[in-house]
N, C-alpha and C. Protein backbone atom coordinates (compact mmCIF):
# COMPACT_ATOMS: atom_id res chain seq x y z
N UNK A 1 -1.65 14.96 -2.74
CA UNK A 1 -1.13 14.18 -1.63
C UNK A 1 -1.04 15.09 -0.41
N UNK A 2 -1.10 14.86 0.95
CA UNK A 2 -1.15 15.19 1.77
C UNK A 2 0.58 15.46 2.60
N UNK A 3 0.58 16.73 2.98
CA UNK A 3 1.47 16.97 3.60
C UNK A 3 1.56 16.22 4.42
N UNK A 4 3.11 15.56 4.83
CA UNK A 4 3.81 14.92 5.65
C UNK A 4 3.20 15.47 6.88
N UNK A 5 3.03 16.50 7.55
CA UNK A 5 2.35 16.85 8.55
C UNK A 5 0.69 16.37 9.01
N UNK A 6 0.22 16.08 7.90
CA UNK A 6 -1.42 15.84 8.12
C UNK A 6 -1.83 14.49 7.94
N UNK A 7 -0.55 14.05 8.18
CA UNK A 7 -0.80 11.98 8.40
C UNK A 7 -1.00 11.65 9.22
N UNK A 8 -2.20 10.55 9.70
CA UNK A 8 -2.31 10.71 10.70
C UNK A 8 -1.23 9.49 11.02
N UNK A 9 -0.31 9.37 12.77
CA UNK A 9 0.73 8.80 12.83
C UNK A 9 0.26 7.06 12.65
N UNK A 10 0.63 5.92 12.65
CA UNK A 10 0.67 4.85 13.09
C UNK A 10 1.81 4.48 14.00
N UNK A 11 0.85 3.78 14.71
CA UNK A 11 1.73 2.76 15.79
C UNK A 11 2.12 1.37 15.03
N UNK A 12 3.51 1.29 15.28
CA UNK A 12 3.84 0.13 13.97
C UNK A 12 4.61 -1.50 15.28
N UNK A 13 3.99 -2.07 15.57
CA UNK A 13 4.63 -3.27 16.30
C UNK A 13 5.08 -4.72 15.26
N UNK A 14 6.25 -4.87 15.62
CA UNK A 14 7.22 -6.20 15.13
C UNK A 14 7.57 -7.13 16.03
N UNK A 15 6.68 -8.37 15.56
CA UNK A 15 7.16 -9.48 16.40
C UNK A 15 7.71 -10.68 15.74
N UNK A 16 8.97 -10.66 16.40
CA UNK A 16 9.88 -11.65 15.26
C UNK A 16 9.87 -12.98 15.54
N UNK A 17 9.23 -13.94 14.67
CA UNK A 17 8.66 -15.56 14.75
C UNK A 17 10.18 -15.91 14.61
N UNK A 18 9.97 -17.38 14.37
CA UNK A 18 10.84 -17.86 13.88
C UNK A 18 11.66 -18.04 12.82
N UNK A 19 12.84 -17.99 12.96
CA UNK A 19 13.38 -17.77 11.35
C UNK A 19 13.43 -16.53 10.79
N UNK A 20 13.11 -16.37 9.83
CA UNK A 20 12.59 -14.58 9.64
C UNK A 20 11.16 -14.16 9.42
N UNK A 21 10.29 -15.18 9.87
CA UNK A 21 9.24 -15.14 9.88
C UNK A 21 8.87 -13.34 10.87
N UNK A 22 8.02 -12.56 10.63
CA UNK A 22 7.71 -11.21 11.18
C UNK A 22 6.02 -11.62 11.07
N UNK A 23 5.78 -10.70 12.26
CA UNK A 23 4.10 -11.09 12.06
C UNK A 23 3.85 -9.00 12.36
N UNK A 24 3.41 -8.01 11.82
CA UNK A 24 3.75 -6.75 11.42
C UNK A 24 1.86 -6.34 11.83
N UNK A 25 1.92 -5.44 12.90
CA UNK A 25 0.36 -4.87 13.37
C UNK A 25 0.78 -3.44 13.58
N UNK A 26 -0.18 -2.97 12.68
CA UNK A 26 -0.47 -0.93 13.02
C UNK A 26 -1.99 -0.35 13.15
N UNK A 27 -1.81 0.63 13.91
CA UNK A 27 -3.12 1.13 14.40
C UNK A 27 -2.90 2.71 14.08
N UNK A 28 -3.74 3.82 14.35
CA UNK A 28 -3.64 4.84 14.27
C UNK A 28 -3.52 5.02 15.72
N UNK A 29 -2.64 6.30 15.57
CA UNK A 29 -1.82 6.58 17.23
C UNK A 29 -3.03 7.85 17.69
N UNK A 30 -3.00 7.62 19.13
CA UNK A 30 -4.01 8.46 20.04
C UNK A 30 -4.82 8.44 19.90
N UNK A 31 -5.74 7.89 19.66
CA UNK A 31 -7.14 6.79 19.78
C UNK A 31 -7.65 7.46 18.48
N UNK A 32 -7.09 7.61 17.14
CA UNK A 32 -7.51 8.52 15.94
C UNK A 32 -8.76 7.06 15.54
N UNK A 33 -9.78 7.20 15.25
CA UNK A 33 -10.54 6.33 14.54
C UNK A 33 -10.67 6.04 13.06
N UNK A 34 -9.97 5.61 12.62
CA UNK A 34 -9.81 5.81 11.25
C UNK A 34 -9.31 4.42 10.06
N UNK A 35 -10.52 3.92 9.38
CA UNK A 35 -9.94 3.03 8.74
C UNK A 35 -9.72 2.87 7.54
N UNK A 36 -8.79 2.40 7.31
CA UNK A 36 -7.53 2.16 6.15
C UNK A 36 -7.95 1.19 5.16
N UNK A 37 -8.15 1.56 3.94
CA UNK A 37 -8.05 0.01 2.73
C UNK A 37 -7.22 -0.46 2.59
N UNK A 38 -5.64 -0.08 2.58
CA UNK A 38 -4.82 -1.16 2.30
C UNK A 38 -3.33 -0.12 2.56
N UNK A 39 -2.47 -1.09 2.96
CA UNK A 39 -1.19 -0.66 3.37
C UNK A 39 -0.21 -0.93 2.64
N UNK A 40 0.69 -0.05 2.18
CA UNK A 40 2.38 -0.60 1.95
C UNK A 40 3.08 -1.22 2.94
N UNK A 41 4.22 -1.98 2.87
CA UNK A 41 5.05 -2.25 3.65
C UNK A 41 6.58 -2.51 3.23
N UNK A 42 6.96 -1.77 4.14
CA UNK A 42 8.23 -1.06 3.60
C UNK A 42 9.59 -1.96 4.98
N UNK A 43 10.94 -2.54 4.59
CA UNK A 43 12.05 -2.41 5.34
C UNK A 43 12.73 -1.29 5.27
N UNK A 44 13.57 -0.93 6.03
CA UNK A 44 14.36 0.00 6.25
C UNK A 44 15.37 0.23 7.39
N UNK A 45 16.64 0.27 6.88
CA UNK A 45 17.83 0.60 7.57
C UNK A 45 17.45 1.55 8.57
N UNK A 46 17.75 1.98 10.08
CA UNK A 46 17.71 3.03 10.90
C UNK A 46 18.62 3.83 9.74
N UNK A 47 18.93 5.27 9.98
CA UNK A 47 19.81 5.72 9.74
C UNK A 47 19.86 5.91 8.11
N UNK A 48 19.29 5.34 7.34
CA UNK A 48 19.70 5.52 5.64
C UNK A 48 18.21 5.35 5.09
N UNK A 49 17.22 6.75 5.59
CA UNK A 49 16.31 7.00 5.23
C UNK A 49 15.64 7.39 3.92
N UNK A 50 16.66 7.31 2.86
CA UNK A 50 16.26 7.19 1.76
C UNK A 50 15.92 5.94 0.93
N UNK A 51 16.45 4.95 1.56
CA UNK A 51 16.00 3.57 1.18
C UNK A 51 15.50 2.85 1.88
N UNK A 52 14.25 2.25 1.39
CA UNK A 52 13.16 1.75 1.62
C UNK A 52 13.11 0.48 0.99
N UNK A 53 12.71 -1.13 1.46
CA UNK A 53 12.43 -2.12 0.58
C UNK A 53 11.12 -2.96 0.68
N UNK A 54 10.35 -2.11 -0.57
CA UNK A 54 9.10 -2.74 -0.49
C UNK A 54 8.87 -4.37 0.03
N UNK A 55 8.12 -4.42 0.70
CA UNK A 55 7.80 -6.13 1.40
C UNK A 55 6.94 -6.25 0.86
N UNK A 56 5.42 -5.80 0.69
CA UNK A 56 4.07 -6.52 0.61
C UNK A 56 3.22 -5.11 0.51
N UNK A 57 1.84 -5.51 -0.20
CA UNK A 57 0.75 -5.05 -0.34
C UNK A 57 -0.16 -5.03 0.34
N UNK A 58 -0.74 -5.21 1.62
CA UNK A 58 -1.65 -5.59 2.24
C UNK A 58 -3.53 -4.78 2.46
N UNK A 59 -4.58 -5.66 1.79
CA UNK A 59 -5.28 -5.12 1.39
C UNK A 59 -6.44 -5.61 2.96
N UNK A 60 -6.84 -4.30 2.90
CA UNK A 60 -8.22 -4.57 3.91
C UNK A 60 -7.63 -4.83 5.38
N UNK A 61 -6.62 -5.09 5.58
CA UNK A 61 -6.74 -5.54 7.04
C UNK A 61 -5.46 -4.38 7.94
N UNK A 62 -5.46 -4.77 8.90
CA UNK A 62 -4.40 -4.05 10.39
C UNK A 62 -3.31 -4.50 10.46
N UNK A 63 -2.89 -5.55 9.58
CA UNK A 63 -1.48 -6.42 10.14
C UNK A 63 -0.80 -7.15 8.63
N UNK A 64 -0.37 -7.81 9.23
CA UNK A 64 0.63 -8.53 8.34
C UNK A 64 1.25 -10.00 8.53
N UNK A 65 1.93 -11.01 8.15
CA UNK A 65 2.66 -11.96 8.36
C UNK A 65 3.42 -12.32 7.50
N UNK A 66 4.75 -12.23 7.18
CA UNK A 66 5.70 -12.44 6.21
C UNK A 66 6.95 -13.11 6.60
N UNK A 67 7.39 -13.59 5.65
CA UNK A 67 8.97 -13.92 5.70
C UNK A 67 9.85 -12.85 5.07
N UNK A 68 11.12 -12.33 5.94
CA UNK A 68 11.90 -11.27 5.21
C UNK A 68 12.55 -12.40 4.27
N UNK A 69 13.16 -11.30 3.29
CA UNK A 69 14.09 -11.55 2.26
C UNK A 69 15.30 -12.23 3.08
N UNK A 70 15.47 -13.92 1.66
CA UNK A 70 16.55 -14.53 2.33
C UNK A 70 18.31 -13.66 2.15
N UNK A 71 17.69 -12.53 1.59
CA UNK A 71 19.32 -12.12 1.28
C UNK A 71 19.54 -11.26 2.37
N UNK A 72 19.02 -11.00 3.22
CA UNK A 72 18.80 -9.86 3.87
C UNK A 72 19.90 -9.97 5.06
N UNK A 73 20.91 -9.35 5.34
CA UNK A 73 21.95 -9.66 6.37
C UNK A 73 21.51 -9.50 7.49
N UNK A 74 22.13 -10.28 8.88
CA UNK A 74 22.01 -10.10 10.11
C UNK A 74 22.31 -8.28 10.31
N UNK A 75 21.15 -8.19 11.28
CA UNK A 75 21.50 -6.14 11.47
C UNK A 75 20.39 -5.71 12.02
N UNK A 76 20.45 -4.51 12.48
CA UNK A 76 19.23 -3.87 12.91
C UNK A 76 18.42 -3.08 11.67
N UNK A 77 16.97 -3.06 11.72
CA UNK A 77 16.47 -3.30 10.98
C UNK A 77 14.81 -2.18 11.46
N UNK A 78 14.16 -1.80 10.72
CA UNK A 78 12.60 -1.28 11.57
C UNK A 78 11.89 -1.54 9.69
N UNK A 79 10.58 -1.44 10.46
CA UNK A 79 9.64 -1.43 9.24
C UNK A 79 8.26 -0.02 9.51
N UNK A 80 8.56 0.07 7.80
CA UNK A 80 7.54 1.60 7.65
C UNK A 80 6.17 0.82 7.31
N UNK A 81 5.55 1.65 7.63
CA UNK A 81 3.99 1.42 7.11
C UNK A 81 2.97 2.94 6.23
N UNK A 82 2.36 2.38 5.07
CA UNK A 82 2.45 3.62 4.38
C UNK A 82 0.46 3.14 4.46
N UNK A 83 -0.50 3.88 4.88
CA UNK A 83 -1.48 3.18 4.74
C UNK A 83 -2.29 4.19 4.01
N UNK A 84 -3.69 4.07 3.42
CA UNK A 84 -4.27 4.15 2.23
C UNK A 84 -5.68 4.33 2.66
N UNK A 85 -6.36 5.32 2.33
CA UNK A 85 -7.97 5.82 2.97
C UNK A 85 -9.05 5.52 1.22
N UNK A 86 -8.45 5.00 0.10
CA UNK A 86 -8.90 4.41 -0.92
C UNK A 86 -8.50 3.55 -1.29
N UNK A 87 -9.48 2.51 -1.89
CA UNK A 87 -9.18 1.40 -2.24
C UNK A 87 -8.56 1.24 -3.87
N UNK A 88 -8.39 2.13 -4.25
CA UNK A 88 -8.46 2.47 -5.75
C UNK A 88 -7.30 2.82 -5.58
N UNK A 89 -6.33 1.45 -6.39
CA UNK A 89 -4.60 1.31 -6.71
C UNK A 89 -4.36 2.93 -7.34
N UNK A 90 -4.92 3.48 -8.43
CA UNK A 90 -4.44 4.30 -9.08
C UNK A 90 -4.56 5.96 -8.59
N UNK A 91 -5.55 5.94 -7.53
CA UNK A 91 -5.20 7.38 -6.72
C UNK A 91 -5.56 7.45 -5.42
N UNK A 92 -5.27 6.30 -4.83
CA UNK A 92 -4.61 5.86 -3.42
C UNK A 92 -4.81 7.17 -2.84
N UNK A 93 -5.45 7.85 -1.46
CA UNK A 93 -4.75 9.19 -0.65
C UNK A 93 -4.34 8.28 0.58
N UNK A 94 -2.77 8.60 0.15
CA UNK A 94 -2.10 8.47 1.55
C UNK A 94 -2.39 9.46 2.73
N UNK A 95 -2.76 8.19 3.93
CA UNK A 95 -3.47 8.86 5.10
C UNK A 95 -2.94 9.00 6.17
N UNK A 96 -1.78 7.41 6.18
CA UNK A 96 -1.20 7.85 7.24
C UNK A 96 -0.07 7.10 7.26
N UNK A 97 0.85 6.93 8.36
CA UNK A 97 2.70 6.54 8.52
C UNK A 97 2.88 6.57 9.46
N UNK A 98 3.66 5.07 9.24
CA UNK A 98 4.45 4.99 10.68
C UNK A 98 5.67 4.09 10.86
N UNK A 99 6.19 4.21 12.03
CA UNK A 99 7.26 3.44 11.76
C UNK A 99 7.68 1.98 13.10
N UNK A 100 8.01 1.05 13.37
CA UNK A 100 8.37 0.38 13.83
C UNK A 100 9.65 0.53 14.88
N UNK A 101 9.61 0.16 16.29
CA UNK A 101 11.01 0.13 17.15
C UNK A 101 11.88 -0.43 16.20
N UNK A 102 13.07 -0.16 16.25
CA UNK A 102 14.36 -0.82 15.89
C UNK A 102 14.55 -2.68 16.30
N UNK A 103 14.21 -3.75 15.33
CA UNK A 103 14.31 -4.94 16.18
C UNK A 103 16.25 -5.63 14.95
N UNK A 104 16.29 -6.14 16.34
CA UNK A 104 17.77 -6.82 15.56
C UNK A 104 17.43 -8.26 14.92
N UNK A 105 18.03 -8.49 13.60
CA UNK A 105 18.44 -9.99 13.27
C UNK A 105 19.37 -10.58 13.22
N UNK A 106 19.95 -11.79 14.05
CA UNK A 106 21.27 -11.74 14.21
C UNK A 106 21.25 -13.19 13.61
N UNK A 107 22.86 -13.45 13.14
CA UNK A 107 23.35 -15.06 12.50
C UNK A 107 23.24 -15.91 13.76
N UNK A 108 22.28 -17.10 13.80
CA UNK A 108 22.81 -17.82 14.69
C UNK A 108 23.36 -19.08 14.25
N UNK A 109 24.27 -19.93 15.00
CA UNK A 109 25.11 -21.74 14.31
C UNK A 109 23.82 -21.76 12.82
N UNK A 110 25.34 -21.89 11.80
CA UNK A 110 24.45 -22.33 10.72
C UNK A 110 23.82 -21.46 9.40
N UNK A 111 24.38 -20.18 10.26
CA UNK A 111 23.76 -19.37 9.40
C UNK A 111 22.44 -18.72 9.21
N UNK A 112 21.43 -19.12 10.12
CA UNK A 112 20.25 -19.28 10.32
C UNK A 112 20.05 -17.57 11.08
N UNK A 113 19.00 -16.83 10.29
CA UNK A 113 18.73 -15.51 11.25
C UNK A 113 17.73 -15.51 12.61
N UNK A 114 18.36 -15.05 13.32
CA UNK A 114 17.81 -15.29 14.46
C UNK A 114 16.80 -13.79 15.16
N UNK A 115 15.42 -13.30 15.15
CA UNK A 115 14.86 -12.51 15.59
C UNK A 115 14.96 -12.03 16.95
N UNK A 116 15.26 -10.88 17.15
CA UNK A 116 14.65 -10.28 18.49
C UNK A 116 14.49 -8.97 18.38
């Protein structure tokens, strides 16, 4: 596996749909050309960097579209991206990482999470 240093970075953007709908796009940062078979996708607390909550598998493509977990409390919130230069589940070389701005989910009437 590749030292934490020799990843190349991703640019990780979150745009929060409706509901908890997230629609999740990464690129390699500073015009690196470089493409990826398939990505992890990870939640994560700012601040409590040891926990991570796997979201999704995403094979072949740049992005994402999901619904977060309904248990998931109103809070601030970012998402990791772990991406993959083989397509081959069993010795994967992680290539590169990144992480997402901080976006908030807040309760709105009803109980309902509200994105921004």
């Amino acid at each position: 596996m590749k030292h934490w240093a020799e990843l190349v970075p991703l640019r990780v953007a979150v745009e929060c749909a409706e509901g908890r709908a997230v629609d999740i796009r990464w690129a390699p940062d500073s015009g690196a050309h470089k493409k990826f078979e398939y990505a992890r996708v990870f939640l994560v607390v700012p601040g409590v960097e040891t926990q991570r909550v796997y979201l999704d598998l995403v094979d072949g493509r740049d992005w994402a579209a999901m619904e977060l977990p309904v248990e998931l409390a109103a809070g601030e919130y970012a998402i990791d991206v772990d991406a993959y230069g083989s397509a081959s589940w069993g010795d994967g070389r992680l290539e590169g990482r990144g992480r997402s701005a901080v976006f908030t989910l807040g309760a709105r009437a009803g109980g309902e999470i509200a994105g921004g």
